[in-house]
N, C-alpha and C. Protein backbone atom coordinates (compact mmCIF):
# COMPACT_ATOMS: atom_id res chain seq x y z
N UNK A 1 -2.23 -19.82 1.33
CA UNK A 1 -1.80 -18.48 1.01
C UNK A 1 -0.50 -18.58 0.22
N UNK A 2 -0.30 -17.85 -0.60
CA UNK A 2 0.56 -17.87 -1.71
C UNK A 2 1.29 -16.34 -1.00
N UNK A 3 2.96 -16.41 -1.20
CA UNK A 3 2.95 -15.11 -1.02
C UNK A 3 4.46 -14.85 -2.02
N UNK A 4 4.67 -13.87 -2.75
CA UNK A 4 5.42 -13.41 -4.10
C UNK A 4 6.23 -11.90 -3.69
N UNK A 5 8.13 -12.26 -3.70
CA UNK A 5 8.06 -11.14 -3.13
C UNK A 5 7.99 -10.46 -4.61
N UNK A 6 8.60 -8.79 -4.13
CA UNK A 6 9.00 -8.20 -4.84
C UNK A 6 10.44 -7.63 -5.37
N UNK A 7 10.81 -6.69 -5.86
CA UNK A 7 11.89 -6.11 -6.55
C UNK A 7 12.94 -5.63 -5.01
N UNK A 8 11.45 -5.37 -4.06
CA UNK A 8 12.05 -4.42 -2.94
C UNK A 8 11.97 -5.38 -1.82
N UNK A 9 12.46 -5.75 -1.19
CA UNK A 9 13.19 -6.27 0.24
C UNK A 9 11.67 -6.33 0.90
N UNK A 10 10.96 -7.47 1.54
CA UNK A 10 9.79 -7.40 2.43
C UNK A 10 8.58 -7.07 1.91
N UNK A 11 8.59 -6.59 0.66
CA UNK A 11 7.68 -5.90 0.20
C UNK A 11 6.64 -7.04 -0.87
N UNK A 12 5.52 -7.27 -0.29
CA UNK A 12 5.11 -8.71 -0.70
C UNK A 12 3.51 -8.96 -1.35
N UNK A 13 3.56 -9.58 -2.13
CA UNK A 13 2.53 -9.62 -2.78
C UNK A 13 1.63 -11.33 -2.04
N UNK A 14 0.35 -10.84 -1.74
CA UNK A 14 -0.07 -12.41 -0.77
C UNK A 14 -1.42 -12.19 -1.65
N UNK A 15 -1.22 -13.52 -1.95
CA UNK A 15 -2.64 -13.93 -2.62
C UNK A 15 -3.32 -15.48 -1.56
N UNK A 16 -4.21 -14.99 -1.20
CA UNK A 16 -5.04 -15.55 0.34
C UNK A 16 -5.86 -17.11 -0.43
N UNK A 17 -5.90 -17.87 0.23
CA UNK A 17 -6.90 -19.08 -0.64
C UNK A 17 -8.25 -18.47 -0.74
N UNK A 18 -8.66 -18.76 -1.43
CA UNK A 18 -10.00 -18.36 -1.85
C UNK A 18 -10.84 -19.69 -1.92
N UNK A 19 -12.07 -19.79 -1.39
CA UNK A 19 -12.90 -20.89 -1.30
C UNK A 19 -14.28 -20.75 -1.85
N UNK A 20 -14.33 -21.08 -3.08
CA UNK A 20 -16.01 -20.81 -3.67
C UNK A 20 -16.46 -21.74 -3.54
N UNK A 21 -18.08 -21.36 -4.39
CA UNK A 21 -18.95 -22.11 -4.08
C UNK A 21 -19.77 -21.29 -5.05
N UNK A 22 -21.11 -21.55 -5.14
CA UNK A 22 -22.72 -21.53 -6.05
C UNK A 22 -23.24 -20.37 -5.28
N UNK A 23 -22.32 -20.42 -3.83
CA UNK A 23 -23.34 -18.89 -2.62
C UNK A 23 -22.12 -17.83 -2.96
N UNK A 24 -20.87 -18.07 -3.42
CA UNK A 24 -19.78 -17.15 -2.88
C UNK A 24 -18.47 -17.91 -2.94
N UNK A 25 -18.00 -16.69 -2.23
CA UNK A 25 -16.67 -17.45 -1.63
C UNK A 25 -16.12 -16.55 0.00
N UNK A 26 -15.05 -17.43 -0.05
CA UNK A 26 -14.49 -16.96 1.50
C UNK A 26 -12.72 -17.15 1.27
N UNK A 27 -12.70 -16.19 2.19
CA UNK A 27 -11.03 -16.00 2.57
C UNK A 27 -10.69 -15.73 3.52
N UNK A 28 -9.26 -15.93 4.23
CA UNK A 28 -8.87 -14.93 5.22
C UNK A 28 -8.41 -14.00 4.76
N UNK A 29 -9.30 -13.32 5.13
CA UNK A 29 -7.43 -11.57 4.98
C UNK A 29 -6.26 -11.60 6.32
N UNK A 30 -6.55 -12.02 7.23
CA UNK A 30 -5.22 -12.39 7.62
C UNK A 30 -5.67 -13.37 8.92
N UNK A 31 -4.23 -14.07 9.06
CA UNK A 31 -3.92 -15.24 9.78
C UNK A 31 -2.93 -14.81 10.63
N UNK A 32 -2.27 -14.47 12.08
CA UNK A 32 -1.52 -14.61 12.88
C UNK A 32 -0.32 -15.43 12.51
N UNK A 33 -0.66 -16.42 12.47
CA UNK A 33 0.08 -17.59 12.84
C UNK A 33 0.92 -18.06 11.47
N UNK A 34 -0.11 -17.73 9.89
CA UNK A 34 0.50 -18.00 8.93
C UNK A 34 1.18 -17.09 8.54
N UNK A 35 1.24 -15.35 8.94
CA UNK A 35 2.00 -14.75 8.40
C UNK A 35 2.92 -14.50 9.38
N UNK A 36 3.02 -15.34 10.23
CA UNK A 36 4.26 -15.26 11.44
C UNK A 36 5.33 -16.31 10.74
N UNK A 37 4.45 -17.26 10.38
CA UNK A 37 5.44 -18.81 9.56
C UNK A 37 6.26 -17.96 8.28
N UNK A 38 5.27 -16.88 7.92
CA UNK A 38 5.90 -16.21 6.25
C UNK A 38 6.97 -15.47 6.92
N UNK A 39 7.68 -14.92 8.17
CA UNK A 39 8.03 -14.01 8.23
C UNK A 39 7.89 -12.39 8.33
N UNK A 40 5.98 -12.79 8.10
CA UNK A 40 5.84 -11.27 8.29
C UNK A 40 5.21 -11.17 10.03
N UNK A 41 5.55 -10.45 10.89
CA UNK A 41 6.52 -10.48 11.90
C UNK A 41 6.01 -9.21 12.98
N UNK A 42 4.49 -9.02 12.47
CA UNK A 42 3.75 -7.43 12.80
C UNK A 42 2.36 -7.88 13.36
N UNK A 43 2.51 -6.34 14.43
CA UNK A 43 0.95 -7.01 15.26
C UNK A 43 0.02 -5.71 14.47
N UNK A 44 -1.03 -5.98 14.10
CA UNK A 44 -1.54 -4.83 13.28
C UNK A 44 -2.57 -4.23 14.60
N UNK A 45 -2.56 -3.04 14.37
CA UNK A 45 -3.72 -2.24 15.79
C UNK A 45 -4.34 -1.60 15.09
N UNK A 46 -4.65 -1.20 13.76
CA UNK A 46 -5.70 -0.56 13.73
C UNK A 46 -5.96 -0.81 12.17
N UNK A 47 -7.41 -0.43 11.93
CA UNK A 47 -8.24 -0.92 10.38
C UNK A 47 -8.38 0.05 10.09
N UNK A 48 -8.42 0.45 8.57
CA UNK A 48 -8.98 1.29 8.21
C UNK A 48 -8.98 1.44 6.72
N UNK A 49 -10.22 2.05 6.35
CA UNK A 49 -11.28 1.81 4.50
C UNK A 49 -11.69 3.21 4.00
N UNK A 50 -11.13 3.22 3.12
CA UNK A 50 -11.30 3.69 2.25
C UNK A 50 -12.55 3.89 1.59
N UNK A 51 -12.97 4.95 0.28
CA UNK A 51 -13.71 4.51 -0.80
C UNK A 51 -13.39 6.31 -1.50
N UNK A 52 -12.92 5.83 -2.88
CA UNK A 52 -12.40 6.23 -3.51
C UNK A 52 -13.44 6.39 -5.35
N UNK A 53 -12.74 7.20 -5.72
CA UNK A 53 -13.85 7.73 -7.27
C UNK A 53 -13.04 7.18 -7.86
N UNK A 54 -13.04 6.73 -9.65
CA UNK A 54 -12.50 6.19 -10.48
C UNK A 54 -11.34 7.83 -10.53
N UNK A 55 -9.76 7.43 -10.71
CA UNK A 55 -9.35 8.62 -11.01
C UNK A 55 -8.59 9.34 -9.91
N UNK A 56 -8.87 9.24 -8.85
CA UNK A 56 -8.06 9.53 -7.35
C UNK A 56 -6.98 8.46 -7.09
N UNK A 57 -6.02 9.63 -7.04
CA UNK A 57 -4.69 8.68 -6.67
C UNK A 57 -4.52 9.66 -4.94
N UNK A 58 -4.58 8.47 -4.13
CA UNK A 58 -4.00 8.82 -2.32
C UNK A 58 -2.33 8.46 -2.21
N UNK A 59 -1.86 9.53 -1.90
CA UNK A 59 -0.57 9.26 -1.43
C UNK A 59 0.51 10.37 -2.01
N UNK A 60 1.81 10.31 -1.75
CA UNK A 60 2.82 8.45 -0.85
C UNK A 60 2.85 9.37 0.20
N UNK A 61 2.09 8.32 0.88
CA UNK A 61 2.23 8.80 3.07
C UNK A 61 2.59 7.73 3.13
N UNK A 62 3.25 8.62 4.46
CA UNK A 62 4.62 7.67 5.80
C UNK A 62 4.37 8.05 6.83
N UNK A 63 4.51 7.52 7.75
CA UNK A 63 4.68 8.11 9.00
C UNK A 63 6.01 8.43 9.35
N UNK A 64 6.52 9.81 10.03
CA UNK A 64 8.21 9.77 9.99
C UNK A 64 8.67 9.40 11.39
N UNK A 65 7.96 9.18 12.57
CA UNK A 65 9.11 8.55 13.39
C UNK A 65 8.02 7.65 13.78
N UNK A 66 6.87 7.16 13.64
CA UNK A 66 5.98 5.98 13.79
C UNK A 66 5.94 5.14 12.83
N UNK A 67 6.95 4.67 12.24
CA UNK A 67 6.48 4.28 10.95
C UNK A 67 5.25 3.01 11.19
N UNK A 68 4.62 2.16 10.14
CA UNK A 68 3.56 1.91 9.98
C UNK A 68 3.78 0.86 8.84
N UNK A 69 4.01 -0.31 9.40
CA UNK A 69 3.34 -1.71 8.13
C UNK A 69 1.87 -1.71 7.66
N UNK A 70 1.74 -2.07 6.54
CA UNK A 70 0.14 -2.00 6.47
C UNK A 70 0.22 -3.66 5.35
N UNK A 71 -1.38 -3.55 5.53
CA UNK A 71 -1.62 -4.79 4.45
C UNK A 71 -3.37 -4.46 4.00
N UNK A 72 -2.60 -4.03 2.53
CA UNK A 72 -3.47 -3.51 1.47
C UNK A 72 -4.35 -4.51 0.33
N UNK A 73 -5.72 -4.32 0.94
CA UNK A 73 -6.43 -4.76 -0.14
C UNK A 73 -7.82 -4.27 -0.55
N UNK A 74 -8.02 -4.34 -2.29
CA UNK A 74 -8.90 -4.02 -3.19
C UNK A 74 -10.48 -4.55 -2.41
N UNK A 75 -11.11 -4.26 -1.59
CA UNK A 75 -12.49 -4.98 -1.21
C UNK A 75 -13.22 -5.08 -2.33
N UNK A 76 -13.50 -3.37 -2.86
CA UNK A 76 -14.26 -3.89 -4.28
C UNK A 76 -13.48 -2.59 -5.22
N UNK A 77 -14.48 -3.17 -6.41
CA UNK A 77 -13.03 -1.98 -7.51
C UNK A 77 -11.96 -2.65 -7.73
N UNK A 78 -10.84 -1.92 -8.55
CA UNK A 78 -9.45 -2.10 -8.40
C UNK A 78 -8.34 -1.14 -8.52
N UNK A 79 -7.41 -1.01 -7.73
CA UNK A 79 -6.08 -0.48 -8.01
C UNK A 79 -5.35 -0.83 -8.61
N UNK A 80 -4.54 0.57 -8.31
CA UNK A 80 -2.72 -0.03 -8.90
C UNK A 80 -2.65 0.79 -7.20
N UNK A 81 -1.43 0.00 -6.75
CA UNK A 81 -1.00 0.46 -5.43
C UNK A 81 0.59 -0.02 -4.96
N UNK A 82 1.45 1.22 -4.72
CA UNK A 82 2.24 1.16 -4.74
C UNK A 82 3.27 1.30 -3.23
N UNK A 83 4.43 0.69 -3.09
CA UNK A 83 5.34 0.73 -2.09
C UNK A 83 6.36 1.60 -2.38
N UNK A 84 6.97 2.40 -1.85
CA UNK A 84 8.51 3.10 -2.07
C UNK A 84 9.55 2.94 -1.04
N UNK A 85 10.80 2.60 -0.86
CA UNK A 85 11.14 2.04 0.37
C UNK A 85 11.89 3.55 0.25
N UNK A 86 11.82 3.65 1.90
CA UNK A 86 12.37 5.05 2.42
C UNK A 86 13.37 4.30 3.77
N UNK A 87 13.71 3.42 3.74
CA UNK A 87 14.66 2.83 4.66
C UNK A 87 16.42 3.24 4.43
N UNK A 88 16.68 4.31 5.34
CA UNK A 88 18.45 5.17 5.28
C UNK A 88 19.24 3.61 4.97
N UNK A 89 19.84 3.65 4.00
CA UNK A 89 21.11 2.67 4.07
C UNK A 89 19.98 1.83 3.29
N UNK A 90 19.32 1.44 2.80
CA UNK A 90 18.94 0.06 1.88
C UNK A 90 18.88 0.42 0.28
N UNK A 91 19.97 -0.93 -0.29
CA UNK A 91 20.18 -0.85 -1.48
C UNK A 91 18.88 -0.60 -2.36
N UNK A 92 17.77 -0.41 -1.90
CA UNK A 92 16.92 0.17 -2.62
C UNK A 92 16.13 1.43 -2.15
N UNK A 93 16.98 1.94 -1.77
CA UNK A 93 16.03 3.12 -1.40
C UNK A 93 15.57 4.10 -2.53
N UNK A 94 14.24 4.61 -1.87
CA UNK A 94 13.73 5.77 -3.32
C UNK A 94 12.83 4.51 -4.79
N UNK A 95 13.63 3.40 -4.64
CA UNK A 95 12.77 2.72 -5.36
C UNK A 95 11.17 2.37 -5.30
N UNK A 96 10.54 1.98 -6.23
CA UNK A 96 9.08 1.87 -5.96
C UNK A 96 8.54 0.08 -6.54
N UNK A 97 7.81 -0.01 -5.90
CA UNK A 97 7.14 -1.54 -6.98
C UNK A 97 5.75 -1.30 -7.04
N UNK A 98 4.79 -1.72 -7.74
CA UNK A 98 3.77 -1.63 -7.86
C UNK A 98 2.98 -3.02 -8.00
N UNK A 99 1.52 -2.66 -7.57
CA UNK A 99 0.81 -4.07 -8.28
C UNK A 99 -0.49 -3.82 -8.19
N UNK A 100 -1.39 -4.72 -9.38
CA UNK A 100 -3.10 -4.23 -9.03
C UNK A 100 -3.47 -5.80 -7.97
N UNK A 101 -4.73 -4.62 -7.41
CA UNK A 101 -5.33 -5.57 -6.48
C UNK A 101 -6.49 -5.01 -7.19
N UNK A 102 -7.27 -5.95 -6.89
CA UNK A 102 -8.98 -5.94 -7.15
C UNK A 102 -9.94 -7.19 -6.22
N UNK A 103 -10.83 -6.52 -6.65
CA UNK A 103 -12.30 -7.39 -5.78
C UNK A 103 -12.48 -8.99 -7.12
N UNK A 104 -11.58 -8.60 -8.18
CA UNK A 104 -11.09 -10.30 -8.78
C UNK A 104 -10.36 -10.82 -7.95
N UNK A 105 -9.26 -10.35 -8.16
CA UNK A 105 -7.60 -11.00 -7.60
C UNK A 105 -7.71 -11.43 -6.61
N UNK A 106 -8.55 -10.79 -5.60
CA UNK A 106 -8.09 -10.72 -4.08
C UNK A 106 -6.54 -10.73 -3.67
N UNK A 107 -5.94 -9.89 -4.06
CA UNK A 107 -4.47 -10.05 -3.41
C UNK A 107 -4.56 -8.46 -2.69
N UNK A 108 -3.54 -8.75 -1.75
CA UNK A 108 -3.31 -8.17 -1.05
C UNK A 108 -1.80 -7.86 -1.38
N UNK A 109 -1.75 -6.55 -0.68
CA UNK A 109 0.14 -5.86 -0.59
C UNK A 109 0.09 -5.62 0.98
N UNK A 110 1.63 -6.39 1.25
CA UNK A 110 2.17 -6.38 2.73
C UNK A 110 3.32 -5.22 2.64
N UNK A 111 3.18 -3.85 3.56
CA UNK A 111 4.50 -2.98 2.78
C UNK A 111 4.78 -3.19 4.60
N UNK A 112 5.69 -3.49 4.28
CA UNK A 112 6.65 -3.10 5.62
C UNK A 112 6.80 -2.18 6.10
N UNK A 113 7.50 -1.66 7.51
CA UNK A 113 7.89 -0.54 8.23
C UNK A 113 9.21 0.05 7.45
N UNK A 114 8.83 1.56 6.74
CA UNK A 114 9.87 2.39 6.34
C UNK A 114 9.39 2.47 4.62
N UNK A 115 8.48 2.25 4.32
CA UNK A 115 8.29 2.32 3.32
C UNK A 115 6.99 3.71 3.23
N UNK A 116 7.10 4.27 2.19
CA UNK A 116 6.00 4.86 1.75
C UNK A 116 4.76 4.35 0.83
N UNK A 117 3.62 4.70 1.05
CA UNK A 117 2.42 3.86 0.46
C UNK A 117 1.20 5.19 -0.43
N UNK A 118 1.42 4.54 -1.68
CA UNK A 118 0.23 5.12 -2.56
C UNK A 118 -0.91 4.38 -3.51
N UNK A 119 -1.78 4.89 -3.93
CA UNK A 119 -2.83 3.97 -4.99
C UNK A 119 -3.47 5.00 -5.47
N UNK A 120 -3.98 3.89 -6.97
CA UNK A 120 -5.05 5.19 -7.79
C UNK A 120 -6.06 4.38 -8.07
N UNK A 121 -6.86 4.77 -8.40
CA UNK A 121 -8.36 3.98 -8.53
C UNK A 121 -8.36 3.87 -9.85
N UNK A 122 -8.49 2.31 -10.37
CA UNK A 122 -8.95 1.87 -12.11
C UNK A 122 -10.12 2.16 -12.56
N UNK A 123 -10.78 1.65 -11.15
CA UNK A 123 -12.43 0.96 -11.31
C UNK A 123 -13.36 2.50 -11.54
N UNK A 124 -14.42 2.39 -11.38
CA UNK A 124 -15.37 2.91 -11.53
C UNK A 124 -15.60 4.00 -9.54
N UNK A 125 -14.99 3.24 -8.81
CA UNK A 125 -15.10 3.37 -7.32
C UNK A 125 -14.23 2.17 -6.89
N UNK A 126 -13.53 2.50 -5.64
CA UNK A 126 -12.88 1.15 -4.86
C UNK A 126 -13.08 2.09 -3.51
N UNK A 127 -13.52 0.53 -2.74
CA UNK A 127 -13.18 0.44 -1.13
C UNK A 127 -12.18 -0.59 -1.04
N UNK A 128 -10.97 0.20 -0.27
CA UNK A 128 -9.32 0.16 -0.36
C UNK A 128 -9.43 -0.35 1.71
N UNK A 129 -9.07 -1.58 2.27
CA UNK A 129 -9.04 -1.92 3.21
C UNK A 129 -7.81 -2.45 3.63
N UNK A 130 -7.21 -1.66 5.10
CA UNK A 130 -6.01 -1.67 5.38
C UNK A 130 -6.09 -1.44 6.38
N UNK A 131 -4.90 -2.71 7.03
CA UNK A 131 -4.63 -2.75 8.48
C UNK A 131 -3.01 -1.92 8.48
N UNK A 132 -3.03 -1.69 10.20
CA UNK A 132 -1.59 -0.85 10.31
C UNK A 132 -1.15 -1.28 11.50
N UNK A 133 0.21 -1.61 11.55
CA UNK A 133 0.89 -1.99 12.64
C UNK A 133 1.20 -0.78 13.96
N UNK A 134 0.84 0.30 13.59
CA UNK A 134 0.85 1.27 14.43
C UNK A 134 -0.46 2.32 14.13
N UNK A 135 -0.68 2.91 15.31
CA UNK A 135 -2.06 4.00 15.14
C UNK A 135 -1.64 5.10 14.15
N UNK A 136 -2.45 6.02 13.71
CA UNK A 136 -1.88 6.95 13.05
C UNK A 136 -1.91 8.42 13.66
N UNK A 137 -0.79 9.08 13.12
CA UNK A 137 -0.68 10.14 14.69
C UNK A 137 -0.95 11.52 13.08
N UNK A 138 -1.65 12.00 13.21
CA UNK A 138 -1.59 13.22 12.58
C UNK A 138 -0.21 14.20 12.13
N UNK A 139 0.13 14.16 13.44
CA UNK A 139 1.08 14.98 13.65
C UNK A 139 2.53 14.49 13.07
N UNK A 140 2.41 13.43 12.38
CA UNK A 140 3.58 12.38 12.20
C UNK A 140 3.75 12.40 10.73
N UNK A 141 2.88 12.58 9.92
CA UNK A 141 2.71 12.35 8.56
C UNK A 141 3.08 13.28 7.86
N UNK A 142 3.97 12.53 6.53
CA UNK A 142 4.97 12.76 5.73
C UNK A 142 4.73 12.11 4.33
N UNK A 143 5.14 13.05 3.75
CA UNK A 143 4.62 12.60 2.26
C UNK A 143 5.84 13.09 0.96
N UNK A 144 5.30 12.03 0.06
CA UNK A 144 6.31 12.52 -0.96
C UNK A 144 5.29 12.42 -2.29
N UNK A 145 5.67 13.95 -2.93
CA UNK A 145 4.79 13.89 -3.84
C UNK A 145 5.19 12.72 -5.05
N UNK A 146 3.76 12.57 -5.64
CA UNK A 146 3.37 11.04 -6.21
C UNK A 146 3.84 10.92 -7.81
N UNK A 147 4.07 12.31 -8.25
CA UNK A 147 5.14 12.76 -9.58
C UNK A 147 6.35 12.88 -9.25
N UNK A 148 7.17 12.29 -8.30
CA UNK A 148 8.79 12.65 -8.11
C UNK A 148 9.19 11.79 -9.08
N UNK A 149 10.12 13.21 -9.73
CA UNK A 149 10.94 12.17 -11.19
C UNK A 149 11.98 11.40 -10.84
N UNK A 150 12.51 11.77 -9.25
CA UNK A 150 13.43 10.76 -8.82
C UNK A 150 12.90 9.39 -8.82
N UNK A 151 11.68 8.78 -8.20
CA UNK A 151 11.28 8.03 -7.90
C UNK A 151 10.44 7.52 -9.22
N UNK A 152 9.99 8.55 -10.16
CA UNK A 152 9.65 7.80 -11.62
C UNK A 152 8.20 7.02 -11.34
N UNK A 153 7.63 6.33 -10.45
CA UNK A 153 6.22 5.96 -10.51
C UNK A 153 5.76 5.79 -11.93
N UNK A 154 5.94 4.68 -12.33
CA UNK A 154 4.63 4.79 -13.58
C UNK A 154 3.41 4.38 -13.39
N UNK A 155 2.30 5.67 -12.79
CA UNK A 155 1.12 5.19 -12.58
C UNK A 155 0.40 5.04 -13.84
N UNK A 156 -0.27 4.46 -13.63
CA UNK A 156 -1.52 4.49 -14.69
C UNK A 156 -2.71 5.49 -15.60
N UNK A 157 -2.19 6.85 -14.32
CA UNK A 157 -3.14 7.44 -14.59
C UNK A 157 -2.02 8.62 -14.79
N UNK A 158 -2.66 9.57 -15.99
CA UNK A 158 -1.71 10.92 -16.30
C UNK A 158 -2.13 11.70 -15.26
N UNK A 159 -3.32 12.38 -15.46
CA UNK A 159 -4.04 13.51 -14.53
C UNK A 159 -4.87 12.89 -13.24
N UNK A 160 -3.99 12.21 -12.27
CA UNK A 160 -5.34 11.73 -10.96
C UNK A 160 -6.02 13.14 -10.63
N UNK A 161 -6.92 13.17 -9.45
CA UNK A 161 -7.76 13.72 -9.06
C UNK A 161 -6.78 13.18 -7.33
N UNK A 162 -6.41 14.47 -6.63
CA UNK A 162 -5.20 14.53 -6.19
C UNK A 162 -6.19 15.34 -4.48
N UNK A 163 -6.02 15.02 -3.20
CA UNK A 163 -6.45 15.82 -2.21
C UNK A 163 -5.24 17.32 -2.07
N UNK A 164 -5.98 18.19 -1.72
CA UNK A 164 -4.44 19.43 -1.46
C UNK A 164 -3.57 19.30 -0.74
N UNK A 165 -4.04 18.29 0.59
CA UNK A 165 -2.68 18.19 1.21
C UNK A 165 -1.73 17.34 -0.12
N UNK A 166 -1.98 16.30 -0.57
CA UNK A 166 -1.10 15.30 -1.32
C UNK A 166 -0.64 16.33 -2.22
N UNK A 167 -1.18 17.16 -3.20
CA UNK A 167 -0.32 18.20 -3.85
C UNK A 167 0.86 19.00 -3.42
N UNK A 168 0.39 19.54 -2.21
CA UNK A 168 1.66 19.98 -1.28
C UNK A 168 2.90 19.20 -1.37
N UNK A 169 3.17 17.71 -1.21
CA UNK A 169 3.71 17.27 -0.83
C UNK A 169 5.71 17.77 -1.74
N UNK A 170 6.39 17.28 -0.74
CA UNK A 170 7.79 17.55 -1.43
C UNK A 170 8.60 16.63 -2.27
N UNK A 171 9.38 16.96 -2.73
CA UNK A 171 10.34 15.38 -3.49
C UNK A 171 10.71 14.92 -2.23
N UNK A 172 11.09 13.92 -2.78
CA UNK A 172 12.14 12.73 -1.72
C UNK A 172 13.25 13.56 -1.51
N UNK A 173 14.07 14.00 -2.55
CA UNK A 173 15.27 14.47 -2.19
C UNK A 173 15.44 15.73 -1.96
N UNK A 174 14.35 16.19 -1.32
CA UNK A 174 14.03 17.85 -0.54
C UNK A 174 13.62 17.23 1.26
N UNK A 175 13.84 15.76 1.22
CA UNK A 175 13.43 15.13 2.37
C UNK A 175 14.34 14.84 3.78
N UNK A 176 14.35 14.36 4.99
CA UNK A 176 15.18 14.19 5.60
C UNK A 176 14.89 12.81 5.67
N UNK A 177 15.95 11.77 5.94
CA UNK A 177 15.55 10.20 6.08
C UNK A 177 16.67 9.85 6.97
């Protein structure tokens, strides 16, 4: 496993060994033990997949007092999928990094606890698979809309195809942190 940080503190790009062959190939998507050696430092409790239209961008959800590590990857399709760190007091807060994952790359994004998490679909369709270090509580979720000019995002896409709650959502700096 290869792992690359980023711009933002924890925020990590893991590209998994990949093992082909004439039938396929194989990977782990995750290891205990090797991403305990990396430092990443999280017990994940719950899975959960996606599948998405070419053109839908999901997000930026947080959880605000559960927050939630996740580790994001392209099953099939591809993204662009992004981190924003929302951590009070870190020299990067409000910042964002981005990166594509796809059913090529196989990489995965590790976003840490305190960060906010979004993606838009390149492909034609993606199933988007992600573990979370905490359950997700309905009642907890917080969002920042995915055009904040504070935060600048350069997605890929001008016009996504957007759910109404995610339209709702507020700037960062209409936020409490």
């Amino acid at each position: 496993m290869n792992i690359t940080p980023t711009v933002l503190d924890g925020l990590l790009i893991i590209e998994p060994r990949v093992f082909k062959d004439e039938r396929g190939y194989f990977l782990e998507t995750h290891h205990r033990l090797r991403f305990e050696a990396a430092d990443i430092d999280c017990i994940f409790v719950q899975d959960n997949l996606s599948f998405s239209k070419k053109g839908t961008l999901r997000g930026l959800h947080f959880q605000k007092t559960h927050p939630q590590a996740k580790l994001v990857q392209a099953v099939t399709g591809k993204i662009f999928d992004v981190g924003v760190d929302l951590r009070p007091g870190s020299d990067t807060f409000g910042k964002w990094s981005g990166v594509i994952l796809s059913e090529e790359n196989k990489r995965q994004l590790f976003i840490p606890e305190g960060f906010a998490h979004g993606f838009c679909v390149l492909s034609e369709s993606a199933h988007v698979a992600y573990k979370c270090s905490d359950f997700y509580n309905p009642g907890d979720e917080g969002g920042i809309l995915w055009s904040d000019p504070y935060i600048a995002i350069e997605w890929p896409l001008k016009d996504p195809t957007l759910s109404e709650k995610d339209r709702q959502f507020a700037y960062l700096t209409d936020q409490n942190f």
